[in-house]
Protein backbone atom coordinates (compact mmCIF):
# COMPACT_ATOMS: atom_id res chain seq x y z
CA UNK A 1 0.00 0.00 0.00
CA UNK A 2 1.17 3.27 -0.63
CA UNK A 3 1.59 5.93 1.86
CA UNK A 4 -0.78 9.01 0.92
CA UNK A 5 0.38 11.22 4.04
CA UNK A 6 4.02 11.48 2.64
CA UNK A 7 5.23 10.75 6.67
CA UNK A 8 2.89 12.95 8.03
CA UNK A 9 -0.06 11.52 9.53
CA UNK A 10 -3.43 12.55 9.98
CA UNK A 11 -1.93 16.33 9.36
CA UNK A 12 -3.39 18.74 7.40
CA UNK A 13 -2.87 22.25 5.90
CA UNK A 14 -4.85 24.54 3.70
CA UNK A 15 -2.22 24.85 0.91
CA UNK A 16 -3.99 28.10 -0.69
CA UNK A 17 -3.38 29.81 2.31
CA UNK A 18 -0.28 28.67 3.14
CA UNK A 19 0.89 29.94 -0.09
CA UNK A 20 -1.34 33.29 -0.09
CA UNK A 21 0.70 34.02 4.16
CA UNK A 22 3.97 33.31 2.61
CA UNK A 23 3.48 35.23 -0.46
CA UNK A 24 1.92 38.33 2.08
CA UNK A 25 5.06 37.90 4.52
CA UNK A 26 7.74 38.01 1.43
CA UNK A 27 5.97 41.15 0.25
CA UNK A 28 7.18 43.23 3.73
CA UNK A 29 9.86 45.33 2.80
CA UNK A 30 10.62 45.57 6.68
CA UNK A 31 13.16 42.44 7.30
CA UNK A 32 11.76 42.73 11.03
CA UNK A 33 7.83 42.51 10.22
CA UNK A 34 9.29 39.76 7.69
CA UNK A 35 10.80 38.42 10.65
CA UNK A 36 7.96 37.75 12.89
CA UNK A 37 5.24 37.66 10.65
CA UNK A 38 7.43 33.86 9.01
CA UNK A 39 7.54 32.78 12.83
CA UNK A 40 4.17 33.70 13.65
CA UNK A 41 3.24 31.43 11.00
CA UNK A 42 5.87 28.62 12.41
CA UNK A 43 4.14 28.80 15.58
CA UNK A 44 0.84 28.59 13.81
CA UNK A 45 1.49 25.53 11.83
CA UNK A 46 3.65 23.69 14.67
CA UNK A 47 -0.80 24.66 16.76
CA UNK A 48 -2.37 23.52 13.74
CA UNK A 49 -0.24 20.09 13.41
CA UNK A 50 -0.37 19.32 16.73
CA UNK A 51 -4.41 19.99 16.90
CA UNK A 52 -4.22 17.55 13.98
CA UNK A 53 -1.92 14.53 14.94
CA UNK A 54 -2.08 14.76 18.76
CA UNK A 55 1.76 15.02 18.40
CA UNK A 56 4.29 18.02 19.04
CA UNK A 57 6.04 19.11 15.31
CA UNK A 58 9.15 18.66 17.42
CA UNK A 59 8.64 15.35 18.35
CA UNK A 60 7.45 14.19 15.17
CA UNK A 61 10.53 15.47 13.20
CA UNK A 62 12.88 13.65 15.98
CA UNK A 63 14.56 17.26 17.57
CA UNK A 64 13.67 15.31 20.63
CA UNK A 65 16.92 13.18 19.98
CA UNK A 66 19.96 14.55 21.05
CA UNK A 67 21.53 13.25 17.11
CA UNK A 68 18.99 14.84 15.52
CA UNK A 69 18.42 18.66 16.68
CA UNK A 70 16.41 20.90 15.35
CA UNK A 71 17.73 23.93 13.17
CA UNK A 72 18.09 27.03 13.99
């Protein structure tokens, strides 16, 4: 069987407006508002994906493990 999810579970995102917030936050001219506004989003998605798979984005993409930390 072939797995649909790509390795990401029961999670879900709205692609158009994924795509319509990233093309908003590249149009800021102010590298600050820029800034925030991508990790406002980061924050948003990391809510969104664990309201969808019960599971921290953290967890699920193994920054947990010492060998495997996240990037900064």
């Amino acid at each position: 069987m072939t797995d649909t999810t790509n390795g990401w579970g029961n999670s879900t995102v709205a692609t158009a407006y994924i795509y319509e917030r990233i093309h908003d936050i590249l149009d800021n001219e102010d590298t600050e508002v820029l800034i925030q506004e991508l990790s406002n989003l980061s924050s948003e998605l990391a809510t969104a994906f664990h309201g969808d798979t019960g599971v921290k984005i953290g967890v699920h993409l193994g920054w947990n493990n010492p060998a495997n930390p996240p990037h900064n």
